[in-house]
Protein backbone atom coordinates (compact mmCIF):
# COMPACT_ATOMS: atom_id res chain seq x y z
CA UNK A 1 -5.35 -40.40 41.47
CA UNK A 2 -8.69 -40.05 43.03
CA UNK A 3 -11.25 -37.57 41.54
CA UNK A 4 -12.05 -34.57 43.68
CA UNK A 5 -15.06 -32.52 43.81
CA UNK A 6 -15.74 -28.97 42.73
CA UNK A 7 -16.02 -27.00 45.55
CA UNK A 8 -19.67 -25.85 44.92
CA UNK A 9 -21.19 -29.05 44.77
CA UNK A 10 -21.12 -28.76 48.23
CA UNK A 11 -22.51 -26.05 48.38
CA UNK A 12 -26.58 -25.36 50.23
CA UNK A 13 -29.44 -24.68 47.78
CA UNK A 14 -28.92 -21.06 46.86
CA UNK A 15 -31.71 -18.66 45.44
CA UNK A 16 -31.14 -16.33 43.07
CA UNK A 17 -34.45 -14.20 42.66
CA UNK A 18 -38.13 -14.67 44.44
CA UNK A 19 -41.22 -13.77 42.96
CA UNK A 20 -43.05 -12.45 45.80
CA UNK A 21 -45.55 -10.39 43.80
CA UNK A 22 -47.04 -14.24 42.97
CA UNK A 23 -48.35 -15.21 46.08
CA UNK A 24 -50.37 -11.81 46.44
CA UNK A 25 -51.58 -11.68 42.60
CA UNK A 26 -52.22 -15.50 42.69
CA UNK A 27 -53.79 -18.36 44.75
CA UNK A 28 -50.59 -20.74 44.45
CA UNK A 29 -52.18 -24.65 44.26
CA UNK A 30 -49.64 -26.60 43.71
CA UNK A 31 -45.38 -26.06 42.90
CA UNK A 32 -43.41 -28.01 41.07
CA UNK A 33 -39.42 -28.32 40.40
CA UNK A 34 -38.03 -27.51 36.41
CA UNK A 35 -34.24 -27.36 35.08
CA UNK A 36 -33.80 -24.90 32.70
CA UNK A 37 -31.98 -24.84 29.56
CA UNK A 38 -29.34 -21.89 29.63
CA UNK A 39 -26.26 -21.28 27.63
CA UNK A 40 -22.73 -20.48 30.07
CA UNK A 41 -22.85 -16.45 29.63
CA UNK A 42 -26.44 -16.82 30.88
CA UNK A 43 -25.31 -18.81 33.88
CA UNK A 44 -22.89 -16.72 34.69
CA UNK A 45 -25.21 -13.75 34.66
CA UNK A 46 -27.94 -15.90 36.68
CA UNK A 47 -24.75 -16.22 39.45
CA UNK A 48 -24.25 -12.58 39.54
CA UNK A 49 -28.24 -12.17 40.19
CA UNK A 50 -29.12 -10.43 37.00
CA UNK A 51 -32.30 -12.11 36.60
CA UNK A 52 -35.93 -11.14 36.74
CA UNK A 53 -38.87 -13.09 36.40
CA UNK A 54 -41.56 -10.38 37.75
CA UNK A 55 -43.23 -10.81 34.34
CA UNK A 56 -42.92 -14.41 33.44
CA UNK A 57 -45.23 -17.25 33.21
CA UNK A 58 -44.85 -21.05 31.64
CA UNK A 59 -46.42 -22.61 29.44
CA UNK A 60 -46.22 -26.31 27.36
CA UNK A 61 -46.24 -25.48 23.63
CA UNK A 62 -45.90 -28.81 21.54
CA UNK A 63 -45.11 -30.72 23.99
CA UNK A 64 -41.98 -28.94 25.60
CA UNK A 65 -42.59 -26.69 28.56
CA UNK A 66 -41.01 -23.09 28.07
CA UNK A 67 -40.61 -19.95 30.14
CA UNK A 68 -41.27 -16.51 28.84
CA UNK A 69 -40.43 -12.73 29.80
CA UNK A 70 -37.94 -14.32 31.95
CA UNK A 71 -35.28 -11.67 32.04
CA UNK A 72 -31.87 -12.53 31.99
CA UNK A 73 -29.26 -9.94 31.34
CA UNK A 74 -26.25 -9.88 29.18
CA UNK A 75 -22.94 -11.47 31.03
CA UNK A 76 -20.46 -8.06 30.54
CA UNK A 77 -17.12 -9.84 29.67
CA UNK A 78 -18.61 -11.77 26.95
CA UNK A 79 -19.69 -10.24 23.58
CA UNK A 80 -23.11 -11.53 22.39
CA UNK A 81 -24.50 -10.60 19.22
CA UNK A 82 -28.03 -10.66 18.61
CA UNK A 83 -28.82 -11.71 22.36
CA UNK A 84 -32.76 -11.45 23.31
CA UNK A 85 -32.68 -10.84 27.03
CA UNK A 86 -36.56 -12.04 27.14
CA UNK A 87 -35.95 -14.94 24.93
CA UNK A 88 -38.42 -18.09 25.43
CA UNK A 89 -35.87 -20.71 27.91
CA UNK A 90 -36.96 -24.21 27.31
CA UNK A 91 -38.02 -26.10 31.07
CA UNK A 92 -36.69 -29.74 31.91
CA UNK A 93 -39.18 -31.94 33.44
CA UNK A 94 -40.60 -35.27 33.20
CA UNK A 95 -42.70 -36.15 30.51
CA UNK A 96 -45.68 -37.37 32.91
CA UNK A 97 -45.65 -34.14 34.85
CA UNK A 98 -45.40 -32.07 31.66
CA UNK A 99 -48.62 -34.00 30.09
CA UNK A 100 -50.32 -33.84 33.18
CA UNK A 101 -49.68 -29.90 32.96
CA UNK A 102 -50.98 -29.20 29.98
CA UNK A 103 -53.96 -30.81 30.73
CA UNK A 104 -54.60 -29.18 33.90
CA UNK A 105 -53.62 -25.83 32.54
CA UNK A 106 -56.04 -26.50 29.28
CA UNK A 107 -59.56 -27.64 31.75
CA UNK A 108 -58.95 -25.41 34.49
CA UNK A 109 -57.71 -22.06 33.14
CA UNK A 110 -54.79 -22.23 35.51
CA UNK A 111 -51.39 -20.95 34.80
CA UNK A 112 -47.44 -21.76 35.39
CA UNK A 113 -45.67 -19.12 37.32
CA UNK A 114 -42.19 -18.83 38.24
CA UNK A 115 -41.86 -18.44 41.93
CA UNK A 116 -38.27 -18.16 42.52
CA UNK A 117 -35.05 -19.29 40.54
CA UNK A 118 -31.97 -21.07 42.39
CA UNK A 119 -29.22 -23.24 42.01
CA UNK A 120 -29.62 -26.66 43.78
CA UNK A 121 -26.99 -28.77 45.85
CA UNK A 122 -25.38 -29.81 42.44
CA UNK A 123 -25.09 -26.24 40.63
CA UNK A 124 -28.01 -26.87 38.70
CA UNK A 125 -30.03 -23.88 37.89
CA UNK A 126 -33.90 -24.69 38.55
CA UNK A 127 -36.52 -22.75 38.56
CA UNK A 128 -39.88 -23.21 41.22
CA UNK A 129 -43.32 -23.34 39.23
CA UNK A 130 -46.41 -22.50 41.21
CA UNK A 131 -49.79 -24.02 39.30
CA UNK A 132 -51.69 -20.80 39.80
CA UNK A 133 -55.28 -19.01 40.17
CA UNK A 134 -55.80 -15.44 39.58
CA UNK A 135 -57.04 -13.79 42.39
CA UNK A 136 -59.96 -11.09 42.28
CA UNK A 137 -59.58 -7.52 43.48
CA UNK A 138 -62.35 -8.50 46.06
CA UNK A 139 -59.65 -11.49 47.37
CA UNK A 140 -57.04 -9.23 47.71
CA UNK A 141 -58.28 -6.58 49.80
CA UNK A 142 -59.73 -9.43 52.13
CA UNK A 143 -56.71 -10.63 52.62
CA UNK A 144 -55.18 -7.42 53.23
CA UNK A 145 -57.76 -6.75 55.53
CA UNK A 146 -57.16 -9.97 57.81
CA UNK A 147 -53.87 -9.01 57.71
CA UNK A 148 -54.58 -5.79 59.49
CA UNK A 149 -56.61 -7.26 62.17
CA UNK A 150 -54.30 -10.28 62.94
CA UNK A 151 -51.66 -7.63 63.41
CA UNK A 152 -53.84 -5.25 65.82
CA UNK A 153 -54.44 -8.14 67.64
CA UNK A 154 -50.95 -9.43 68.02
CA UNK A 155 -50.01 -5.84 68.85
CA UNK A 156 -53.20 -5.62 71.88
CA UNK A 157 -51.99 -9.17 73.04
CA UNK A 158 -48.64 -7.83 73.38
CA UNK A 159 -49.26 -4.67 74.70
CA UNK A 160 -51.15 -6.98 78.25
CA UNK A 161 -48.27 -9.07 78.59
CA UNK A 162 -45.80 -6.55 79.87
């Protein structure tokens, strides 16, 4: 009899939650892919979209890379005692990547931040890590600023045309 396939493996990469307060807090260098370790209550919540990860940042401790403040809420039809919401989820990568991390991380003062959370072709959860640079105050409002004046000039450019 031959095997079949579960009907969400063929499935489109699907994304649960975006961080979009990261790309305007940070200067985002360079991402990189994770799994994440979750327990099947917590997947099923992650499905449902109860997830936030407005507060959370990476880092490698002991070797192991881990995610923190990521908030993931209680499934409702299963009863979990003593279950931290904001517990520390341990990250899957590749040893190399997760050495060359923690070095960058250590010389550079950069952080790990999670830019968005989503289950891949295979119904894998992963999680996007941006290698990040705080941005100044000063950064922010001139971006905000160029912003505004690309947008007056799409709107004049616009306003000629018809």
């Amino acid at each position: 009899m031959p095997l079949r396939k579960r009907s969400d493996e063929f499935m489109a990469e699907r994304t649960i939650v975006v961080n979009r307060k990261a790309r305007h807090d940070y200067d985002i260098l360079e991402t990189y892919e994770a799994g994440i370790v979750l327990t099947g209550p917590e997947v099923k919540s992650l499905r449902q979209g109860k997830v936030s990860i407005a507060e959370a940042y990476a880092r490698v401790n002991k070797g192991e890379l881990w995610i923190y403040n990521m908030h993931i809420s209680p499934y409702d039809s299963v009863l979990q005692r003593n279950y931290d919401p904001r517990q520390p989820r341990k990250l899957l990568m590749n040893r190399r990547e997760i050495d060359r991390l923690m070095g960058i991380t250590q010389q550079r003062s950069l952080t790990l931040i999670p830019l968005r959370v989503y289950f891949n072709e295979r119904g894998y959860a992963k999680v996007e890590l941006g290698l990040a640079k705080g941005k100044r105050k000063v950064d922010r409002r001139h971006e905000i600023m160029e912003r505004e004046m690309r947008r007056e000039v799409e709107r004049a450019t616009r306003g000629r045309r018809s």
